[in-house]
Protein backbone atom coordinates (compact mmCIF):
# COMPACT_ATOMS: atom_id res chain seq x y z
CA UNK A 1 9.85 27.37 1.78
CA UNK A 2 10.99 24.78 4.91
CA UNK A 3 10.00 24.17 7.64
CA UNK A 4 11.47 22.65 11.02
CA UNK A 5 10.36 22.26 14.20
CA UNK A 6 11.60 24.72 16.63
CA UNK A 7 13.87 23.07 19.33
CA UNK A 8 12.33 22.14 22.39
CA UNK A 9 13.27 23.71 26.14
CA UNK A 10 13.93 20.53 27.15
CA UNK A 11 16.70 19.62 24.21
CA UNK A 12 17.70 22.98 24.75
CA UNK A 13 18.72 22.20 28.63
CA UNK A 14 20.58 19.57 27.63
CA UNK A 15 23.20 21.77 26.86
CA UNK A 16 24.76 20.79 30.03
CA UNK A 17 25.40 16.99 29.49
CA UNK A 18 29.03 15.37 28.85
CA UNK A 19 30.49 15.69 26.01
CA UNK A 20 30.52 11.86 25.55
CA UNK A 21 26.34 12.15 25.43
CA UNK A 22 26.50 15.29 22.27
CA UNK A 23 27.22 12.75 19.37
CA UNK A 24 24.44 10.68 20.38
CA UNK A 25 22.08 13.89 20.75
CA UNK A 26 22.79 15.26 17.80
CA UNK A 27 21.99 12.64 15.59
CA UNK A 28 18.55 12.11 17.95
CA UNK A 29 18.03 15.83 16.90
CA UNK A 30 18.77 14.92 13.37
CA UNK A 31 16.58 12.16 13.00
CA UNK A 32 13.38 14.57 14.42
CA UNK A 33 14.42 17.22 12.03
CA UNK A 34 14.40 14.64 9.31
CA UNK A 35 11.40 12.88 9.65
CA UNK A 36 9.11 15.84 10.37
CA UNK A 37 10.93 18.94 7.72
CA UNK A 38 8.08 20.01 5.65
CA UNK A 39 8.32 21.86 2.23
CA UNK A 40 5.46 24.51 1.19
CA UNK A 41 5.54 23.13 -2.58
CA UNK A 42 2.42 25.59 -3.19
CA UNK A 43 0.82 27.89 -1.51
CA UNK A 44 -0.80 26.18 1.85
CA UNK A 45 0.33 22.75 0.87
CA UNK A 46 2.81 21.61 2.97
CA UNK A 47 5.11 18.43 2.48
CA UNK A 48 7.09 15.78 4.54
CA UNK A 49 9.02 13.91 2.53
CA UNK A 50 9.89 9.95 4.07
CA UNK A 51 12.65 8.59 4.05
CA UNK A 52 13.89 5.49 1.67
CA UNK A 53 14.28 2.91 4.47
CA UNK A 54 12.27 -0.15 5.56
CA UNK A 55 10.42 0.71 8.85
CA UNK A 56 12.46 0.65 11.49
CA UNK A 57 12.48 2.03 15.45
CA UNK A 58 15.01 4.73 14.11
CA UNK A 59 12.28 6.20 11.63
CA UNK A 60 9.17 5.24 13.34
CA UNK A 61 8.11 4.06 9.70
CA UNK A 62 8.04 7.77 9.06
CA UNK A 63 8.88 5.94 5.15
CA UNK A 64 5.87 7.80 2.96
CA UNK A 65 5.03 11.51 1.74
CA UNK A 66 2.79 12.44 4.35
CA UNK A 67 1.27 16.40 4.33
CA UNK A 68 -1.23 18.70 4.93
CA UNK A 69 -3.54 21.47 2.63
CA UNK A 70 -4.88 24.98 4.49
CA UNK A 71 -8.09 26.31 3.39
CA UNK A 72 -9.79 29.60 4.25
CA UNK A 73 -11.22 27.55 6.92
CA UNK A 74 -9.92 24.10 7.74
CA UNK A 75 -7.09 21.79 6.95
CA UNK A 76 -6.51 18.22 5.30
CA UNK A 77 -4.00 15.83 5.77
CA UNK A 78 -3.14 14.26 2.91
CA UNK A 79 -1.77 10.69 4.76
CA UNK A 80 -1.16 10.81 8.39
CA UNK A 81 2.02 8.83 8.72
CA UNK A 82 3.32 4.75 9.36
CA UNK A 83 2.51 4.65 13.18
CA UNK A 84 1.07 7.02 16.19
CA UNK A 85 4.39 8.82 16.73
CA UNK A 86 4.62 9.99 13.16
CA UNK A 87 0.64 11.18 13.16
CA UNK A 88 1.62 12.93 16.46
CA UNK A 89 4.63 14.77 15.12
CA UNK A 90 2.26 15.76 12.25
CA UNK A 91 -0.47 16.88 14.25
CA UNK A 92 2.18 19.05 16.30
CA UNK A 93 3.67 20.53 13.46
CA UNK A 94 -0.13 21.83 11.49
CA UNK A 95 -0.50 23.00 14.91
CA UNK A 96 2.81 25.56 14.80
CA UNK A 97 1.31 26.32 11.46
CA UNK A 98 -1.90 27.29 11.38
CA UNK A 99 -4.86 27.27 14.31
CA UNK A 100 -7.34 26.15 11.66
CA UNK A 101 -8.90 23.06 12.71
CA UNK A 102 -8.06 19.54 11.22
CA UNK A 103 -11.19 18.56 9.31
CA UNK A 104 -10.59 16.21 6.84
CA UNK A 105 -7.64 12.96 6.82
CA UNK A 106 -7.42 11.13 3.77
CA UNK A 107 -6.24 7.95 4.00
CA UNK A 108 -4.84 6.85 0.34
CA UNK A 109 -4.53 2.65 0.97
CA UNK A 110 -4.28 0.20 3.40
CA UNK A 111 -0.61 -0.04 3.43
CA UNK A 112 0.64 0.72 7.58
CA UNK A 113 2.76 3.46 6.41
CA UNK A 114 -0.09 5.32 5.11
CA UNK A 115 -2.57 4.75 7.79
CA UNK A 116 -1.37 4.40 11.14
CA UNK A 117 -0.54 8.09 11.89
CA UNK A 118 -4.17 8.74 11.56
CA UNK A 119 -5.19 7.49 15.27
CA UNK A 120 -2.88 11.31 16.64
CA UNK A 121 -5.71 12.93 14.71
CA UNK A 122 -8.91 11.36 16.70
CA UNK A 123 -8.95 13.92 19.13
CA UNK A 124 -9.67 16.53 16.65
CA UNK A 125 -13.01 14.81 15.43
CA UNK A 126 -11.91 14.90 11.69
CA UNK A 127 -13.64 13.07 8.83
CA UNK A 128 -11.24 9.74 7.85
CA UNK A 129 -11.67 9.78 4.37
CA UNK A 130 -11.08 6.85 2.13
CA UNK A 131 -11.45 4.39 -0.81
CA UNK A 132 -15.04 2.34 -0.86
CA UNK A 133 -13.09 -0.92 -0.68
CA UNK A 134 -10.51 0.16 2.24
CA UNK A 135 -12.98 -0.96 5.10
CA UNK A 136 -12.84 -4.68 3.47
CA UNK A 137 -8.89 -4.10 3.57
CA UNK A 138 -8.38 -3.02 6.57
CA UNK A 139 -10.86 -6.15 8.20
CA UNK A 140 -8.59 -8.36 6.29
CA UNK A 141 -5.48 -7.13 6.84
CA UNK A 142 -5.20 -4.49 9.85
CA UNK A 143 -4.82 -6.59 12.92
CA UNK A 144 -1.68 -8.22 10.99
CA UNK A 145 -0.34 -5.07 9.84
CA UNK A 146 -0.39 -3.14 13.15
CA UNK A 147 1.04 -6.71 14.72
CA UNK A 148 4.12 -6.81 12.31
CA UNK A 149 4.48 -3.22 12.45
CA UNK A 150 4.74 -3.02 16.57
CA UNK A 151 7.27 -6.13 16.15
CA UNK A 152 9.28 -3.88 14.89
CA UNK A 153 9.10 -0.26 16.37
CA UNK A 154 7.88 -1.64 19.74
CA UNK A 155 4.36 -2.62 21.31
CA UNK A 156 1.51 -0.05 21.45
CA UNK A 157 3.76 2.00 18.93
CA UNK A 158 1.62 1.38 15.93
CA UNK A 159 -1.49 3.12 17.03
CA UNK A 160 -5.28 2.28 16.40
CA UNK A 161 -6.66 1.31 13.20
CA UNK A 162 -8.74 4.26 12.49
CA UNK A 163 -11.80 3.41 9.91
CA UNK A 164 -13.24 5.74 7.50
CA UNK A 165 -15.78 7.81 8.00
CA UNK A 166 -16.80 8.83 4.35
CA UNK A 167 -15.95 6.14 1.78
CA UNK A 168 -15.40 7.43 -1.80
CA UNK A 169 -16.68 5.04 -4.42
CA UNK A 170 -15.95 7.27 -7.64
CA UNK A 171 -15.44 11.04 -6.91
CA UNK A 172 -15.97 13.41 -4.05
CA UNK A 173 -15.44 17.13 -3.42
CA UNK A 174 -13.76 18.38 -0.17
CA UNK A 175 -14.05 22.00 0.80
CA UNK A 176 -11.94 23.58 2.35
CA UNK A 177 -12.86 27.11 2.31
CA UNK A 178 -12.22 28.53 -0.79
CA UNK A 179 -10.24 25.49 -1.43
CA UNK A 180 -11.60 22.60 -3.14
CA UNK A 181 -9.88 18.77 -3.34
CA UNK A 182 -11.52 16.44 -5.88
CA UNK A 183 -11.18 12.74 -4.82
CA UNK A 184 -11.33 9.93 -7.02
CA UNK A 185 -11.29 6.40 -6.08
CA UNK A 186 -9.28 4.39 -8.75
CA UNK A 187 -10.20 0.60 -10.14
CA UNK A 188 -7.60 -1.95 -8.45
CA UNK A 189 -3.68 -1.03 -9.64
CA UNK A 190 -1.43 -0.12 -6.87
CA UNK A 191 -3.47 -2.02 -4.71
CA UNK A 192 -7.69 -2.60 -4.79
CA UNK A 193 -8.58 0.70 -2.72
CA UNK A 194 -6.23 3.75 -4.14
CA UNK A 195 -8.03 6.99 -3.47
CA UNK A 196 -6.11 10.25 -5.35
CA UNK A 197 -6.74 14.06 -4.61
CA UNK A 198 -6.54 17.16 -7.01
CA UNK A 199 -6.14 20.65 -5.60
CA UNK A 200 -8.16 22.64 -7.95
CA UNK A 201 -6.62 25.99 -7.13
CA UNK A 202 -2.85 24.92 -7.16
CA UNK A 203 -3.50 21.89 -9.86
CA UNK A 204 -1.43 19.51 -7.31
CA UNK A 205 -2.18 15.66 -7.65
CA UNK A 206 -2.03 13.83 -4.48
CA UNK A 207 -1.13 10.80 -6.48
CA UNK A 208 0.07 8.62 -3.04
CA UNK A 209 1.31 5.25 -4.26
CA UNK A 210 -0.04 5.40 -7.54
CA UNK A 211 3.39 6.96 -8.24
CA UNK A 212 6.82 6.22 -6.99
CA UNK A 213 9.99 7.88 -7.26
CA UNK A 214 13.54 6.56 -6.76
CA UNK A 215 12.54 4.00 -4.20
CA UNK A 216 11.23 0.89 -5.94
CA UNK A 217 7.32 0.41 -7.03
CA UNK A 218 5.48 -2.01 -4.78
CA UNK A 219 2.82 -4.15 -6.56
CA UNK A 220 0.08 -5.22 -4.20
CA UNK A 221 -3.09 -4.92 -6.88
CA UNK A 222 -3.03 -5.54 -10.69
CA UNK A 223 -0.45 -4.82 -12.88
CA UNK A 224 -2.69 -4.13 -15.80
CA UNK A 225 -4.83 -1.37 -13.81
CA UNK A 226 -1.54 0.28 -12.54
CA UNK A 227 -0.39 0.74 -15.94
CA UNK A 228 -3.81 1.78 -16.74
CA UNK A 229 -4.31 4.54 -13.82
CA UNK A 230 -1.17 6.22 -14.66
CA UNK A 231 -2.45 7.38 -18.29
CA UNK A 232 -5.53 8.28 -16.12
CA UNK A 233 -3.78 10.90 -13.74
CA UNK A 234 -1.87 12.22 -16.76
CA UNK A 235 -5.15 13.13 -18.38
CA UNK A 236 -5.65 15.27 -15.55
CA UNK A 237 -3.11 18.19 -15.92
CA UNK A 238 -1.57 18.83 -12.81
CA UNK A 239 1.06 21.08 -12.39
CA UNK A 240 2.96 19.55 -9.81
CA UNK A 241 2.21 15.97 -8.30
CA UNK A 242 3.35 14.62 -4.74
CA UNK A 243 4.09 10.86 -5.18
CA UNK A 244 3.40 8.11 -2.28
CA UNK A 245 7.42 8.12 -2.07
CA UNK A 246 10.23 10.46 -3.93
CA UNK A 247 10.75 14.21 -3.55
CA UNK A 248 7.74 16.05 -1.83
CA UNK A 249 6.94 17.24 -5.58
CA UNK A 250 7.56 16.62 -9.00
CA UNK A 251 6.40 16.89 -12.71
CA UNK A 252 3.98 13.95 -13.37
CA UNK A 253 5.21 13.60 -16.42
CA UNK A 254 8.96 13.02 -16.01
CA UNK A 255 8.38 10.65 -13.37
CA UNK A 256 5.59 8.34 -14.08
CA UNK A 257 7.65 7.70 -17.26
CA UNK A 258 10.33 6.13 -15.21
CA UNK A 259 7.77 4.07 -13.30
CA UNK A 260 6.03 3.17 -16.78
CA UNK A 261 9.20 2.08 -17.95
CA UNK A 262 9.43 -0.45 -14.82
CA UNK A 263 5.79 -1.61 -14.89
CA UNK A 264 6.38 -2.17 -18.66
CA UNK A 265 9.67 -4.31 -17.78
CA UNK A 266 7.70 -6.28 -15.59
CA UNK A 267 4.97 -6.99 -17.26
CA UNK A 268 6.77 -7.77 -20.59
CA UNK A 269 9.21 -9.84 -19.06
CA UNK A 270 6.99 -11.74 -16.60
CA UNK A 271 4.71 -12.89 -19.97
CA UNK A 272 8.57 -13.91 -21.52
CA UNK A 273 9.22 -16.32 -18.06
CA UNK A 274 5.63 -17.76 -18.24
CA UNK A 275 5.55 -18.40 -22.04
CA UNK A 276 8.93 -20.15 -21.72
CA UNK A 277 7.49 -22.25 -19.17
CA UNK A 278 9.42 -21.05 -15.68
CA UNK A 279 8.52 -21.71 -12.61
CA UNK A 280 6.68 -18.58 -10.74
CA UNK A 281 9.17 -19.23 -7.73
CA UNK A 282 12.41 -18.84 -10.10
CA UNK A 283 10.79 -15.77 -12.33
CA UNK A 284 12.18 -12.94 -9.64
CA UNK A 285 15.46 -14.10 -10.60
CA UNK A 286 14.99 -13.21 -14.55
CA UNK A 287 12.24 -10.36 -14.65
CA UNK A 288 13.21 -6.95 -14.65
CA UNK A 289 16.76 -7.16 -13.34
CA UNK A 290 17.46 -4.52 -15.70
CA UNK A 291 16.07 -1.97 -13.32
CA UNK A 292 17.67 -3.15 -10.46
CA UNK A 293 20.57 0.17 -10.80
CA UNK A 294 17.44 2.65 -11.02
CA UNK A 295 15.60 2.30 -7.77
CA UNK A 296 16.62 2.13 -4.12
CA UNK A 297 15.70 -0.58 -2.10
CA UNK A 298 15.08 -3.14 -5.33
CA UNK A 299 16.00 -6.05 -3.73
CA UNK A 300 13.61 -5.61 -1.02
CA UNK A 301 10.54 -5.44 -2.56
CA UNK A 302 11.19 -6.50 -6.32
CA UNK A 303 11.00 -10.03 -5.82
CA UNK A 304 7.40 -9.33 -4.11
CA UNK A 305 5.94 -7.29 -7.19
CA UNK A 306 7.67 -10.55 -9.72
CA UNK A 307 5.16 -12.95 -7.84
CA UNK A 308 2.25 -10.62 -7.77
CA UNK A 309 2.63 -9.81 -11.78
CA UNK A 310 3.29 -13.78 -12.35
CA UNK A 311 -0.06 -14.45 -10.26
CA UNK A 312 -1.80 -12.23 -12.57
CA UNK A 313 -0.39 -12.48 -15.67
CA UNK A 314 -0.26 -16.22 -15.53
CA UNK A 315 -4.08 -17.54 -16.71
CA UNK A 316 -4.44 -14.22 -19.20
């Protein structure tokens, strides 16, 4: 089942503009639509998928899987969005869902399109929920995230940097009424403070980053663990798993193969460029260029994850 947003009064009265205003309307009406559409991909979990773009003003950085899970008795977000505006459209749309209050926001990583949609959801008094080692990330690198971030969809845009409010060093149970989420905080792979969820009753991983789909891994931890955490949410046997980017749900299986297969390129082939003695700034032109055809927006962020695995990989 979808979801939209019904259309507002006020987008409704402008009915009566020029026609020289409707083009640029309509795609201002199809760029809400897009960035808030949900998908109920089990019962009470609903899903917004993000786009495959860089952050931009046009998308608010409305660029990850963001969502929501009702209980018999409260809700959790599962990620509140890339900056205020996305939280906000969030919040809105829970609120045309269900009157069940907000109780819980999970906040998977540090990355900005992950976290800063969680400042719409102060008002509601929720626990922030997070990784042990996300308070150390977000000291570190917050500040500079929220200031690249508003250099690009516009000052104040970004929203607060929210802290957690119950860290998670290994597991923890949320309950939701009826409704139970098991949390586990995962050793450094994606990046040093991934925090996963399980819905018991539906068997849905909330995998976040630790899995990508179509749009092109990004390697901010250790290549090693990520390779390592993926065999460790297949153990698990979910039925369905919503990945940090990709379709708001997929089999686990099917897809973490494809992002095996890319870790394993990189990996293999970074160890090739080292042994042969290359230089760490020429290796993203060698490593991996063999995936380049299978993931959107390689050439943005493949480079990056070359230098990360080459930083690693180098004194093993």
């Amino acid at each position: 089942m979808r979801t939209v947003p019904a259309v507002s009064r006020r987008q409704a009265l402008f009915g009566g503009l020029c026609l020289c205003c409707v083009s640029a309307l309509a795609r201002s009406a199809t760029d809400e639509r897009r960035l808030l559409e949900t998908e109920e991909i089990a019962t009470g979990i609903h899903i917004r998928r993000g786009v495959h773009e860089t952050a931009s003003a046009d998308n608010d950085d409305a660029i990850a899987n963001v969502g929501f899970v009702i209980g018999r008795e409260c809700v959790a977000v599962t990620d509140a969005g890339g900056s205020l505006k996305d939280g906000e459209r969030l919040r809105e749309h829970i609120r045309s869902i269900t009157p069940l209050p907000v109780r819980y926001v999970l906040m998977s990583h540090v990355h900005p399109d992950h976290i800063f949609g969680a400042g719409a959801f102060l008002a509601d008094k929720p626990t922030f929920v997070g990784h042990a080692a996300l308070p150390n990330a977000l000291a570190q690198r917050g500040e500079y995230y929220r200031d690249r971030l508003e250099e690009i969809i516009g000052k104040g845009s970004a929203g607060p940097i929210v802290e957690p409010t119950m860290l998670v060093a290994q597991r923890a149970q949320l309950d939701l009424g009826q409704r139970v989420l098991e949390l586990r905080a995962h050793p450094i792979a994606h990046t040093d403070n991934d925090l996963s969820a399980f819905d018991v009753q539906t068997k849905t991983l909330f995998a976040s980053d630790l899995l990508f789909v179509q749009r092109v891994p990004s390697l901010d931890g250790s290549l090693k663990g990520w390779l390592n955490e993926l065999k460790v949410l297949a153990s698990m046997g979910a039925a369905r798993a919503v990945p940090g980017h990709g379709p708001a749900s997929v089999d686990f299986a099917s897809a973490s193969a494809k992002l095996h297969t890319y870790l394993n390129a990189l990996l293999r082939e970074t160890r090739q460029a080292i042994a042969a003695g290359k230089d760490i700034d020429a290796a993203p032109d060698m490593v991996a260029l063999s995936e380049r055809e299978k993931w959107t927006l390689f050439d943005e962020y493949h480079g990056h994850n070359v230098i990360q695995a080459f930083k690693e990989l180098e004194w093993e």
